[in-house]
C-alpha atoms as a PDB file:
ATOM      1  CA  UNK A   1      80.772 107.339 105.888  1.00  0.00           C
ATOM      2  CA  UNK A   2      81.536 110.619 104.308  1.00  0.00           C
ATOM      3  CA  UNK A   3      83.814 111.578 101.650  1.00  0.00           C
ATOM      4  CA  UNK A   4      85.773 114.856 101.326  1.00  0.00           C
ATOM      5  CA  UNK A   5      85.315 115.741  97.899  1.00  0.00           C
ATOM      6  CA  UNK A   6      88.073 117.782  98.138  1.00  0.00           C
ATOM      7  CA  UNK A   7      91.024 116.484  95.811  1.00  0.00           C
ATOM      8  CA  UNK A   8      93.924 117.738  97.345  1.00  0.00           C
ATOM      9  CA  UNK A   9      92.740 116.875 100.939  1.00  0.00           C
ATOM     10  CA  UNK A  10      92.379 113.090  99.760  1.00  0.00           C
ATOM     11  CA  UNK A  11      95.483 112.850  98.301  1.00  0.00           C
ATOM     12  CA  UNK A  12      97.410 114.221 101.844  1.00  0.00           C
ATOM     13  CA  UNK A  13      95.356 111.490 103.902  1.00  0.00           C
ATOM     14  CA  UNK A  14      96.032 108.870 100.965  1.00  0.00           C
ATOM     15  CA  UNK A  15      99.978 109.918 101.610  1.00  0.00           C
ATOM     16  CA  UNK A  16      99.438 109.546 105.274  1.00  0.00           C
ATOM     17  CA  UNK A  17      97.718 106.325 105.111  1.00  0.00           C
ATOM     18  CA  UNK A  18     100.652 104.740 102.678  1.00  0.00           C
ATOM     19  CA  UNK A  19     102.896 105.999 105.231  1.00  0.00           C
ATOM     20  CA  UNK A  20     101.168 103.922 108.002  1.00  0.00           C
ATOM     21  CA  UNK A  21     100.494 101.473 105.883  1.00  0.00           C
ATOM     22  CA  UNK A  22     104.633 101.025 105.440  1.00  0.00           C
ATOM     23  CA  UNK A  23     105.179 100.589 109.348  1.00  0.00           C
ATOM     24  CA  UNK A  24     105.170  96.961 110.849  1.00  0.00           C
ATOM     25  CA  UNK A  25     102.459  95.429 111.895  1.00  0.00           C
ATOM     26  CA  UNK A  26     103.851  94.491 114.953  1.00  0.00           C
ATOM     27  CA  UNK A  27     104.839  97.980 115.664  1.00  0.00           C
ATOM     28  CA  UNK A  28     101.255  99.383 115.046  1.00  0.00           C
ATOM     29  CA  UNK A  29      99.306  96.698 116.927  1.00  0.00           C
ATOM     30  CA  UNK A  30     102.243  97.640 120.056  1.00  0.00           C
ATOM     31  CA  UNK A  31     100.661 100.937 119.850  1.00  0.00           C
ATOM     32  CA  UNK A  32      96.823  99.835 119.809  1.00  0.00           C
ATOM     33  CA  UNK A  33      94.469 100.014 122.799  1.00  0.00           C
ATOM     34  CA  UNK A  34      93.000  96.768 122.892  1.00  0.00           C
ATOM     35  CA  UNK A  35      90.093  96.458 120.033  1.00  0.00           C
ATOM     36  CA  UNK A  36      86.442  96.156 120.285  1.00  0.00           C
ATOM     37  CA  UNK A  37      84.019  95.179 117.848  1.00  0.00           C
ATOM     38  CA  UNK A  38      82.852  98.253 116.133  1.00  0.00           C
ATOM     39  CA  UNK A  39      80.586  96.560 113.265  1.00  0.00           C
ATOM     40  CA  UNK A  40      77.166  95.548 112.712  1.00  0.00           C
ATOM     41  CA  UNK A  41      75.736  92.184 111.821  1.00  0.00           C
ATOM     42  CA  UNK A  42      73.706  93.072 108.551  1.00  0.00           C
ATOM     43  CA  UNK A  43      71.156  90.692 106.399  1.00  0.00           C
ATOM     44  CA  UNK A  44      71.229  90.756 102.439  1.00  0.00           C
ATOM     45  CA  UNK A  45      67.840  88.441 102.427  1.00  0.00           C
ATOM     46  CA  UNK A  46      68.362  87.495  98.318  1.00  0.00           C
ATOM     47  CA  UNK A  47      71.955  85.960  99.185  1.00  0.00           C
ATOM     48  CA  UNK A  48      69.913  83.390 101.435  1.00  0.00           C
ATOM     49  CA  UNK A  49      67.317  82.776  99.476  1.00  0.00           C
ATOM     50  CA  UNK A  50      64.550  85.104 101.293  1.00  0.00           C
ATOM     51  CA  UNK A  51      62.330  86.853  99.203  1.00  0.00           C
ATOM     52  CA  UNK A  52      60.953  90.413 101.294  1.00  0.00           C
ATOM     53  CA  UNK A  53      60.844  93.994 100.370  1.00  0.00           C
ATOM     54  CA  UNK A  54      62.417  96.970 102.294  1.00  0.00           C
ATOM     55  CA  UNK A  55      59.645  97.418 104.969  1.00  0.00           C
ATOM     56  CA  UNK A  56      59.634  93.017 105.272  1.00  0.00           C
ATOM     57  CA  UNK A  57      63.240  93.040 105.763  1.00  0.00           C
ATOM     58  CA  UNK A  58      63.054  95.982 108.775  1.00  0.00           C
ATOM     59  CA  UNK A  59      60.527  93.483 110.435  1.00  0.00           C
ATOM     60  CA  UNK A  60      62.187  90.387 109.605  1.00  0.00           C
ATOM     61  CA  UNK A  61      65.987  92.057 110.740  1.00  0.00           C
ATOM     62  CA  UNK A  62      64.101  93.148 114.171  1.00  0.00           C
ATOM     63  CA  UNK A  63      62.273  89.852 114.662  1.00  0.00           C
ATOM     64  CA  UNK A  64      65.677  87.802 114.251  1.00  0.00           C
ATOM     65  CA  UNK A  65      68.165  90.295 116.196  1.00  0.00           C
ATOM     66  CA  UNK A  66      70.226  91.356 113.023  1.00  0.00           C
ATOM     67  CA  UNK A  67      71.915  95.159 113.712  1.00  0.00           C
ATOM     68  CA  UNK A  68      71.725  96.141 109.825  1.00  0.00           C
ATOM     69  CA  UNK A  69      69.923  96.027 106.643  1.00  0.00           C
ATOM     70  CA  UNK A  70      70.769  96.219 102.983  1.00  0.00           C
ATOM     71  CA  UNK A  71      69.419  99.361 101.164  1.00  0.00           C
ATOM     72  CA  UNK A  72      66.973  98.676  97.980  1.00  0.00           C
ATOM     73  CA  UNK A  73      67.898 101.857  96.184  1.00  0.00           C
ATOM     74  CA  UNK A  74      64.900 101.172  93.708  1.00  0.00           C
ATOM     75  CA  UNK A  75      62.509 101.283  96.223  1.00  0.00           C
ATOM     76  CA  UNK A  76      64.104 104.026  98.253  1.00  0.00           C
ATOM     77  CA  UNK A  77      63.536 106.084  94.847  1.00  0.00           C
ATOM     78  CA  UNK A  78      60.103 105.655  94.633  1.00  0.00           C
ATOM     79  CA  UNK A  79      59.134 106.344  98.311  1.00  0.00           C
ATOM     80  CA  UNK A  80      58.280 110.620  99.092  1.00  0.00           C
ATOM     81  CA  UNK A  81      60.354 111.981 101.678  1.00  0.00           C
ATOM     82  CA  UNK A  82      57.589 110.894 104.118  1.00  0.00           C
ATOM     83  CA  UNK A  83      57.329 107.519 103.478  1.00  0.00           C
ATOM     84  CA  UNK A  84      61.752 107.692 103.933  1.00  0.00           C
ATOM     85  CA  UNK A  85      61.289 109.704 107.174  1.00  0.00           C
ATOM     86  CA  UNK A  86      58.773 107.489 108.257  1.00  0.00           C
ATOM     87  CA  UNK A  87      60.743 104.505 107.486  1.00  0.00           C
ATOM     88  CA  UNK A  88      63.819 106.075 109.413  1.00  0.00           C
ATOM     89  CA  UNK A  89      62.051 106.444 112.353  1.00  0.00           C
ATOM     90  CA  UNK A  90      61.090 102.953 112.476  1.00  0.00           C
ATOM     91  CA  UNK A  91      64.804 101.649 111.987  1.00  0.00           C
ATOM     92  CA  UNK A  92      66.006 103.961 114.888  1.00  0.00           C
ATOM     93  CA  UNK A  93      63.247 103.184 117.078  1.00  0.00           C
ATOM     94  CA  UNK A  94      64.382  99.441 116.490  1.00  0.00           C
ATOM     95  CA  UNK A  95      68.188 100.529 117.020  1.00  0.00           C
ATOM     96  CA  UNK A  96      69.007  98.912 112.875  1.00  0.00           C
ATOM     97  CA  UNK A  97      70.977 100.835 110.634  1.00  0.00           C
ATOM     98  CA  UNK A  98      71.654 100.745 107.246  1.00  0.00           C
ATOM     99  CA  UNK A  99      73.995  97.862 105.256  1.00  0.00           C
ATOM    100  CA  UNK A 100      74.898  98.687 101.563  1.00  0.00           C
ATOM    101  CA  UNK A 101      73.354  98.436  98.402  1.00  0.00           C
ATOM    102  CA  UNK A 102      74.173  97.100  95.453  1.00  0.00           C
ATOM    103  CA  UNK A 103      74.813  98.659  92.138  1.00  0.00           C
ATOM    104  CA  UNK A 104      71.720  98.604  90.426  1.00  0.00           C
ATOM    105  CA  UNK A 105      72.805  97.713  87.183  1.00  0.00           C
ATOM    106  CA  UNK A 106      75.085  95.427  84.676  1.00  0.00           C
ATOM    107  CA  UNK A 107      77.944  97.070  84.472  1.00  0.00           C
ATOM    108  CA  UNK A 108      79.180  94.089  82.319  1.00  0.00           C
ATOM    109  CA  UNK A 109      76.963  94.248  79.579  1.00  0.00           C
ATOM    110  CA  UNK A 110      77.315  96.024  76.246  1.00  0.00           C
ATOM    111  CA  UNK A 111      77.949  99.749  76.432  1.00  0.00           C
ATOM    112  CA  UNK A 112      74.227 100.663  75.275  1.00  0.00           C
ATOM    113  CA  UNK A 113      73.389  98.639  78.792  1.00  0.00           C
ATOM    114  CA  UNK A 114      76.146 100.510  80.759  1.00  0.00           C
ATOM    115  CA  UNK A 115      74.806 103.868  79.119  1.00  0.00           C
ATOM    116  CA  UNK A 116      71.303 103.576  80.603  1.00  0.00           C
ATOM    117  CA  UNK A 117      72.526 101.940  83.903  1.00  0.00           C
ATOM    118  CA  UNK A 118      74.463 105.244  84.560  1.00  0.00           C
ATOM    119  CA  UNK A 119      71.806 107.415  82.946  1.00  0.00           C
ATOM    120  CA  UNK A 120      69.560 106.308  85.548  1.00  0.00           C
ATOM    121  CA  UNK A 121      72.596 105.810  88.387  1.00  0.00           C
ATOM    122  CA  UNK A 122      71.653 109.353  89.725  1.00  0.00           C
ATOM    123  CA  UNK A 123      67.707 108.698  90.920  1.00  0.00           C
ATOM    124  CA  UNK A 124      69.230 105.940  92.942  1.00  0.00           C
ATOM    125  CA  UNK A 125      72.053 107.694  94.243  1.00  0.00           C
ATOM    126  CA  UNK A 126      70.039 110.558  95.468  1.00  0.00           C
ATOM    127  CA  UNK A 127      67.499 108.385  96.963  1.00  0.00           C
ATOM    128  CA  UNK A 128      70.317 106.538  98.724  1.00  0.00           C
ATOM    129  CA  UNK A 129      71.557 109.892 100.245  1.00  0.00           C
ATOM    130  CA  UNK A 130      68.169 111.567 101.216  1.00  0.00           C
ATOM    131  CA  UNK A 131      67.728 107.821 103.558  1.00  0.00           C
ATOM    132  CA  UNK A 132      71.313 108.532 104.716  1.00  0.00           C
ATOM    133  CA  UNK A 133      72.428 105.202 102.637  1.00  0.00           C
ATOM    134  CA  UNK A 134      76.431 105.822 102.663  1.00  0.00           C
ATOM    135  CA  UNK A 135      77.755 102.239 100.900  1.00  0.00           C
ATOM    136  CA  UNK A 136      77.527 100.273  97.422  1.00  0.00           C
ATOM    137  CA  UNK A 137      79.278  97.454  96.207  1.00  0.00           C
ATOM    138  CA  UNK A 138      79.568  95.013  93.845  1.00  0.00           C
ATOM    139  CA  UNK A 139      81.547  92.103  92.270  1.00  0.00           C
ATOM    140  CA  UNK A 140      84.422  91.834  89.632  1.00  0.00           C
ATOM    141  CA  UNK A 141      84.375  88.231  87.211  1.00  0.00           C
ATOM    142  CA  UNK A 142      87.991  87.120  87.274  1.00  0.00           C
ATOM    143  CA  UNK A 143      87.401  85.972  83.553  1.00  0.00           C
ATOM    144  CA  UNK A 144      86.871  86.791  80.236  1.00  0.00           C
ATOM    145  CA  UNK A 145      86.263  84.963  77.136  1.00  0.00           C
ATOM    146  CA  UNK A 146      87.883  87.534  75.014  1.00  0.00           C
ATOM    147  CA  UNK A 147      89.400  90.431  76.941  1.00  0.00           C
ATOM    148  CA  UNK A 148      92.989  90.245  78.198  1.00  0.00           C
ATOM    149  CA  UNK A 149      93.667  91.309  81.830  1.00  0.00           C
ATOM    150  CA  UNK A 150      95.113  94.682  80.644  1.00  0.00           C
ATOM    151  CA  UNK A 151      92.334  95.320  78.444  1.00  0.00           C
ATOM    152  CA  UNK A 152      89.772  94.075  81.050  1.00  0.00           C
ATOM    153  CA  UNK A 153      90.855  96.287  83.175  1.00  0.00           C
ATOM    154  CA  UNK A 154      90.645  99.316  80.983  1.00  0.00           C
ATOM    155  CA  UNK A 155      87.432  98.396  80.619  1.00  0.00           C
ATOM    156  CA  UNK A 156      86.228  98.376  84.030  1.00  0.00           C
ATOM    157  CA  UNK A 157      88.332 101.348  85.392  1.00  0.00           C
ATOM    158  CA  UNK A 158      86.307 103.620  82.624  1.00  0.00           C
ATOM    159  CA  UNK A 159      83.349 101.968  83.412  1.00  0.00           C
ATOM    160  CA  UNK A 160      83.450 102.027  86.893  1.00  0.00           C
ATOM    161  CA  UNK A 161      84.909 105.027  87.092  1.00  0.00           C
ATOM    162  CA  UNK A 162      81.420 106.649  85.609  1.00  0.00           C
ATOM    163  CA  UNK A 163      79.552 105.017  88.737  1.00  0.00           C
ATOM    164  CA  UNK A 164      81.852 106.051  91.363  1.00  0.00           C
ATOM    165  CA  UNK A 165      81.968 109.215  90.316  1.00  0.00           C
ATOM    166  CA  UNK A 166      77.949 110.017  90.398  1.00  0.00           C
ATOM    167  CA  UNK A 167      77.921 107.942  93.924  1.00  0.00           C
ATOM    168  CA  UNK A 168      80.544 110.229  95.335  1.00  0.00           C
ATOM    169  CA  UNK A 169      79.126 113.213  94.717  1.00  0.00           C
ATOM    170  CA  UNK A 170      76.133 111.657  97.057  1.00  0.00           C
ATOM    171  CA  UNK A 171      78.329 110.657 100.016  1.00  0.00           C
ATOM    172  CA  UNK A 172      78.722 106.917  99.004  1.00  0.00           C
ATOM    173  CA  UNK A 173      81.527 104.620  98.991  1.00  0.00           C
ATOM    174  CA  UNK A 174      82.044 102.433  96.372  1.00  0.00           C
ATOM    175  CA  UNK A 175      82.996  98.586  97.419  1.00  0.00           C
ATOM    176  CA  UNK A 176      84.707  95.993  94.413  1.00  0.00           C
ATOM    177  CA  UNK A 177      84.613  92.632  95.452  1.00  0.00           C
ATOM    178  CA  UNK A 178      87.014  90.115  93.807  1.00  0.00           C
ATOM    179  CA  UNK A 179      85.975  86.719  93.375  1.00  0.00           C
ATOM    180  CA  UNK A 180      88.765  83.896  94.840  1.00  0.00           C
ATOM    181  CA  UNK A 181      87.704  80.537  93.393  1.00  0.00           C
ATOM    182  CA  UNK A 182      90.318  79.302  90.807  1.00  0.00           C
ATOM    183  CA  UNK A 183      87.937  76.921  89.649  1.00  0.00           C
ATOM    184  CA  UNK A 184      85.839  80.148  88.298  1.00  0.00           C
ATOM    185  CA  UNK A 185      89.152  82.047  86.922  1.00  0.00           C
ATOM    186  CA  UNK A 186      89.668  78.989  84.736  1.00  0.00           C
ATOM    187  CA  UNK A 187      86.441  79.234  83.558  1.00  0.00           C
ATOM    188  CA  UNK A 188      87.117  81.411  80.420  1.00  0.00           C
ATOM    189  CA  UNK A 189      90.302  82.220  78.019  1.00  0.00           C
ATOM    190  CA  UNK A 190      91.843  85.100  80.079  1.00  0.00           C
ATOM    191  CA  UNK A 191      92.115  85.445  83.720  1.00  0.00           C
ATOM    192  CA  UNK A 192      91.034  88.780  85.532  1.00  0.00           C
ATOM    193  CA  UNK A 193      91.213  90.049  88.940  1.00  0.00           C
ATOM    194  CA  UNK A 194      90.774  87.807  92.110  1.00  0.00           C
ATOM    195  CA  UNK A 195      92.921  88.644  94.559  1.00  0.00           C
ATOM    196  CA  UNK A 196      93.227  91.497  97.113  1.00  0.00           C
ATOM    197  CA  UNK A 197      96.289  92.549  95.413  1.00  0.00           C
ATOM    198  CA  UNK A 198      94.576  92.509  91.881  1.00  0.00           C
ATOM    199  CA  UNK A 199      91.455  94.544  93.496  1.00  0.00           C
ATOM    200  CA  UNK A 200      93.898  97.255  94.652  1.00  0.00           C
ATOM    201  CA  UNK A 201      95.050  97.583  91.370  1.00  0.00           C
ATOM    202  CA  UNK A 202      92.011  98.561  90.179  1.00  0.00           C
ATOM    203  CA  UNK A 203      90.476 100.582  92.626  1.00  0.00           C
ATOM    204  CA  UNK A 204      94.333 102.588  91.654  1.00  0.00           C
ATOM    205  CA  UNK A 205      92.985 102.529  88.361  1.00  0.00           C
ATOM    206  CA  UNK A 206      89.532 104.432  88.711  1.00  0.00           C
ATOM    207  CA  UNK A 207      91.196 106.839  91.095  1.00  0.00           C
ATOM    208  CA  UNK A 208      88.482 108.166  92.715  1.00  0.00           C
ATOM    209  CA  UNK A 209      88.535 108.404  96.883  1.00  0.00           C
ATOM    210  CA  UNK A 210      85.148 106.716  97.839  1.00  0.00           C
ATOM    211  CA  UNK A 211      85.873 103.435  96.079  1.00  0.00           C
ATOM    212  CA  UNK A 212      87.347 100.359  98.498  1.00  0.00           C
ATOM    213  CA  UNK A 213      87.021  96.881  98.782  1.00  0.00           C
ATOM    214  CA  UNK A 214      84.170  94.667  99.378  1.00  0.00           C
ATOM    215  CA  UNK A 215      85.786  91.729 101.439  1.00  0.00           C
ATOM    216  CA  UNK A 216      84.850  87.877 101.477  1.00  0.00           C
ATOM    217  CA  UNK A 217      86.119  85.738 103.790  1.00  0.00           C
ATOM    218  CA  UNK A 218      85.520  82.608 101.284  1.00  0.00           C
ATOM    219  CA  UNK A 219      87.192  84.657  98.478  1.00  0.00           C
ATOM    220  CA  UNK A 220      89.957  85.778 100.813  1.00  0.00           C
ATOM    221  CA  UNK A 221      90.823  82.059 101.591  1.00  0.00           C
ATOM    222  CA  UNK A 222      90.363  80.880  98.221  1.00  0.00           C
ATOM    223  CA  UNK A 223      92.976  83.292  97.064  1.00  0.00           C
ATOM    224  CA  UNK A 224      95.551  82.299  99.623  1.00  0.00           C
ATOM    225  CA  UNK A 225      95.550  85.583 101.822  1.00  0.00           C
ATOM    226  CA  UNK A 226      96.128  85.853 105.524  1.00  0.00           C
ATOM    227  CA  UNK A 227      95.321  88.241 108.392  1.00  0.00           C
ATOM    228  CA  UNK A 228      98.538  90.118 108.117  1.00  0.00           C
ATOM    229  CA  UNK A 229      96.948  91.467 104.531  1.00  0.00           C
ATOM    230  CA  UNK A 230      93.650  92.412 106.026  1.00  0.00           C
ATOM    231  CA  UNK A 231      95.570  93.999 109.028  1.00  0.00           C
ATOM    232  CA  UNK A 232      97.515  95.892 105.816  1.00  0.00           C
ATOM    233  CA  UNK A 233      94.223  97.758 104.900  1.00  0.00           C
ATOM    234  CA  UNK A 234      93.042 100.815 106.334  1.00  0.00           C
ATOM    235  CA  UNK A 235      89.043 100.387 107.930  1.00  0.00           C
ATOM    236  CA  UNK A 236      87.978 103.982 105.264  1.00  0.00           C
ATOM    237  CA  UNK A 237      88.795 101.740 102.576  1.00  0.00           C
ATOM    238  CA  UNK A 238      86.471  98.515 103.600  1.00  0.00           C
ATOM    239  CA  UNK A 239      82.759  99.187 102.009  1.00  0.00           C
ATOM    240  CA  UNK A 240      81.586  95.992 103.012  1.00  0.00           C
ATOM    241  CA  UNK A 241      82.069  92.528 104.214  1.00  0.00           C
ATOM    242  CA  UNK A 242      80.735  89.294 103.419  1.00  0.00           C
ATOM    243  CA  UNK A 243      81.270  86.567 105.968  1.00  0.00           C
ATOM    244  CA  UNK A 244      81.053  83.245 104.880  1.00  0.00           C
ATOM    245  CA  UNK A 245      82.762  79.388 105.219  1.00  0.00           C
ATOM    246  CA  UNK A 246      84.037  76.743 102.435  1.00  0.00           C
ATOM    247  CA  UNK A 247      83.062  73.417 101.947  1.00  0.00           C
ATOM    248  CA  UNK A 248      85.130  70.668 103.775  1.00  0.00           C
ATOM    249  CA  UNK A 249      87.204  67.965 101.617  1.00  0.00           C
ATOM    250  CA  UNK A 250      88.171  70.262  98.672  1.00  0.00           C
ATOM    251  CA  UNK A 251      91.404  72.298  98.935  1.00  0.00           C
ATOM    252  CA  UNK A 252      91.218  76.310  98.278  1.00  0.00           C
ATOM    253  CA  UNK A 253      91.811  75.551  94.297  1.00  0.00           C
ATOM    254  CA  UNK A 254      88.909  73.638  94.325  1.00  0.00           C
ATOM    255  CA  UNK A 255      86.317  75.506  95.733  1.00  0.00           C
ATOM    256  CA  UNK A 256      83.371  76.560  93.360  1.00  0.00           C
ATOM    257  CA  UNK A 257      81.712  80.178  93.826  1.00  0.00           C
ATOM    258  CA  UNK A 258      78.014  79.314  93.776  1.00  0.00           C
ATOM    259  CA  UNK A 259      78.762  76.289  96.666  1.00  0.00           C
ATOM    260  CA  UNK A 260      79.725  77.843  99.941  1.00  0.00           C
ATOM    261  CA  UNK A 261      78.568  77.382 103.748  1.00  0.00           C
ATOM    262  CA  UNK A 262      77.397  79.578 106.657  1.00  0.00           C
ATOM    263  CA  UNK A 263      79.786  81.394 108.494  1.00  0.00           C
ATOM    264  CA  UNK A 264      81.519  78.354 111.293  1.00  0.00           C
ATOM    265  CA  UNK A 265      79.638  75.319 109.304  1.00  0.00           C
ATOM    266  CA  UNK A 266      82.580  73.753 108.570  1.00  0.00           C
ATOM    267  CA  UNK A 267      86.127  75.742 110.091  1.00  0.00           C
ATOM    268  CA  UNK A 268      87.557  75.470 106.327  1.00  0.00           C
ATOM    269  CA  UNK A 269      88.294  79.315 106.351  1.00  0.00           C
ATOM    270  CA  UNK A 270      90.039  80.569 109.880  1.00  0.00           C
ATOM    271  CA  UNK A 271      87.279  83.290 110.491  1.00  0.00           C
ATOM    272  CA  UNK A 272      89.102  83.644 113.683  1.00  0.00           C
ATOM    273  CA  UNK A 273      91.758  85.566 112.371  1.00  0.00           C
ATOM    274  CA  UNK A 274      89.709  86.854 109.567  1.00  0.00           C
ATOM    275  CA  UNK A 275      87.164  88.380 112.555  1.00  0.00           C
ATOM    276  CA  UNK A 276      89.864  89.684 114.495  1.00  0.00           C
ATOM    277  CA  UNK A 277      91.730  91.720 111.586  1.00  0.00           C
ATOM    278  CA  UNK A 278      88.503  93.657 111.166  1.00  0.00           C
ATOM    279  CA  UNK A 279      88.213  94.273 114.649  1.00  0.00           C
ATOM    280  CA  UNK A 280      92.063  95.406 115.266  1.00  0.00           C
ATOM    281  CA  UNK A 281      92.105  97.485 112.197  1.00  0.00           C
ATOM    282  CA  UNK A 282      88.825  99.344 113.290  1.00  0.00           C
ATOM    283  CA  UNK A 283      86.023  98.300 110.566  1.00  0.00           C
ATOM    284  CA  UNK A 284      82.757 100.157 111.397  1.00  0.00           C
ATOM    285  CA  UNK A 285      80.415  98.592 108.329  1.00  0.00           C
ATOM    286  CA  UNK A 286      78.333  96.575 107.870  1.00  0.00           C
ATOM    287  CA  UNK A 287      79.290  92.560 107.744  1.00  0.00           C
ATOM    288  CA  UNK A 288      76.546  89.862 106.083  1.00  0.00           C
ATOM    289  CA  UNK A 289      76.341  86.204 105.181  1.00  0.00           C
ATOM    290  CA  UNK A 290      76.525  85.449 101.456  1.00  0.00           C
ATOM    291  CA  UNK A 291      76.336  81.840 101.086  1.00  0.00           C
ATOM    292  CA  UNK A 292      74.591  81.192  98.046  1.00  0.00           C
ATOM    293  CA  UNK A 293      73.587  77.899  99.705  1.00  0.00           C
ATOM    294  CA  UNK A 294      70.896  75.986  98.194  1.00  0.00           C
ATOM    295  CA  UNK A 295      69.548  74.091 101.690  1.00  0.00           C
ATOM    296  CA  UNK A 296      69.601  76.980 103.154  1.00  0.00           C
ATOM    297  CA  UNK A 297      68.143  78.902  99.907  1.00  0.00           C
ATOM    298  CA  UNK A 298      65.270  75.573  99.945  1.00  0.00           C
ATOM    299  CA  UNK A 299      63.901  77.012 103.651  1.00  0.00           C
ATOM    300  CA  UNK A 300      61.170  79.047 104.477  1.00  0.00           C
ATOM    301  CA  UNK A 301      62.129  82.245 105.350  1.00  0.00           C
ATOM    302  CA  UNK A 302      61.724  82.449 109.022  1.00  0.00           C
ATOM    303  CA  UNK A 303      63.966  79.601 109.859  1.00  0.00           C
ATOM    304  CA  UNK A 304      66.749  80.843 107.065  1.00  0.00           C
ATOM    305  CA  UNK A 305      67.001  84.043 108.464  1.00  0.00           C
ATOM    306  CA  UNK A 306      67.256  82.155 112.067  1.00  0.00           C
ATOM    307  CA  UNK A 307      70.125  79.846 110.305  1.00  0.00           C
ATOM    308  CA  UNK A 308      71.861  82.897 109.246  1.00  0.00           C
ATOM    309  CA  UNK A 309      71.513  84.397 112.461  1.00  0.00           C
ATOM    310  CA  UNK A 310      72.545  81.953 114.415  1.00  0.00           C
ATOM    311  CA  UNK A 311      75.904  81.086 112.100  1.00  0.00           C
ATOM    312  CA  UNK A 312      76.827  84.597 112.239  1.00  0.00           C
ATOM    313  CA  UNK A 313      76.470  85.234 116.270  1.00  0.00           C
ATOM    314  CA  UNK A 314      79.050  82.145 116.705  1.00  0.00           C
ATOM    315  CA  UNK A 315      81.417  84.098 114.321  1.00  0.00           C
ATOM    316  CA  UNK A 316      80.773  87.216 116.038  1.00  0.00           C
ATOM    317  CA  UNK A 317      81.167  85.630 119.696  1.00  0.00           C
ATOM    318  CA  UNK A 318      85.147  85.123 118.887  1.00  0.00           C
ATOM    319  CA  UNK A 319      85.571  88.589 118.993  1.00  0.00           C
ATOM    320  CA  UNK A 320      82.862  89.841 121.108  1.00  0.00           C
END
């Protein structure tokens, strides 16, 4: 994933791409060779509770049959550009590629906390680039205690705007993902962004070409969304996915964030349709379980990586 840091370029594919985007659905999928799965089953290990560093998780991906990895941009700066060769080598020779990172700061803090995060933003970024690392994301809190929405979102368009900046002058694209649950919106005074819709808004409002979205399917159910909006983005401006199911016997208001299921534990979310999309509009990225599941979080490591494997190939068989 490469970005064209040239302004005026951007803005005649954006034009382009709203154009397209404009067309029915119906009338571009008439028009489209019949799809193949272009993505790559990646493993974030701290989402599922395993605890490995960079070189563990190359072993661990390769020993379970996952196609991607997440980057550790800390580590990555460390290393000498022979330990990263080195390291590159091995990931070819065991046909894995890279997943994305994730912002390696709070963002959310005070500013003091948001000044040194993007003081030190740079070490990571270049590190990221020199291992050929081309995607970051992170997550948006659809609340605020004291913040309304408009100021909120001030707030994070300057802020985030600072990150995506440094990261695109390194070749990486910047993924925002917005959190569904309406249990966690209602959490605090004012509401913030947690929809698709609301997510666009802001990645209109930092401006900058090489941010996108950072998809869910839990989120995506939880706010109500279907394939037809998934079908509605175009694959440049997915960073990431996250695949992941919902409890069964609580409706889509009542799901809770930090309580979800492996991808096809339960058939709450239609990851059918959610699959397809991806594969009909072309997503090439990386896509990973997130379940934040404590049984599975409570296993050793060998059999929750095999879990999450295992979950994720019967996702990945209904479009394979």
């Amino acid at each position: 994933m490469k970005f064209n840091q040239n302004r005026r370029s951007f803005i005649k594919l954006a034009t382009l791409s709203s154009a397209a985007a404009m067309m029915p659905l119906s009338s571009i999928k008439a028009n489209s060779p019949l799809a193949k799965r272009q993505f790559r089953m990646s493993i974030n290990p701290g989402a599922i509770g395993v605890s490995v560093n960079q070189k563990e998780l190359l072993e661990a991906a390769a020993k379970h049959g996952f196609e991607a990895i997440v980057a550790f941009s800390g580590t990555l700066a460390e290393w000498n550009d022979d330990e990263i060769k080195a390291f590159l080598d091995d990931m070819k020779s065991k046909n894995i590629t890279w997943g994305a990172a994730g912002l390696p700061y709070n963002f959310r803090g005070d500013q003091d906390a948001q000044n040194k995060g993007i003081s030190e933003l740079p070490k990571h970024a270049k590190a990221l680039e020199k291992a050929g690392v081309t995607r970051m994301a992170t997550w948006i809190m659809p609340t605020h205690d004291s913040l309304t929405y408009l100021q909120n979102m001030e707030l994070h368009a300057t802020r985030l705007r600072e990150a995506v900046k440094i990261l695109g002058d390194h070749g990486i694209g910047f993924g925002l993902e917005y959190v569904g649950p309406k249990t966690l919106m209602a959490a605090k005074k004012f509401s913030f962004v947690h929809t698709m819709a609301e997510c666009q808004e802001l990645i209109d409002a930092i401006g900058e070409p090489n941010v996108g979205f950072q998809l869910d399917s839990f989120h995506w159910f939880c706010a109500g969304e279907t394939k037809n909006d998934l079908l509605a983005l175009s694959k440049d401006k997915i960073i990431t996915v996250d695949l992941n199911d919902a409890r069964a016997g609580y409706t889509a208001d009542e799901q809770i964030d930090g309580k979800r299921e492996l991808p096809m534990a339960t058939g709450v979310v239609d990851t059918k349709s959610f699959m397809e999309a991806l594969v009909e509009i072309g997503y090439d990225g990386p896509v990973r379980a997130e379940p934040f599941n404590q049984p599975l979080r409570d296993m050793n490591n060998d059999d929750a990586l095999e879990a999450t494997y295992n979950a994720m190939s019967k996702a990945f068989a209904l479009v394979d």
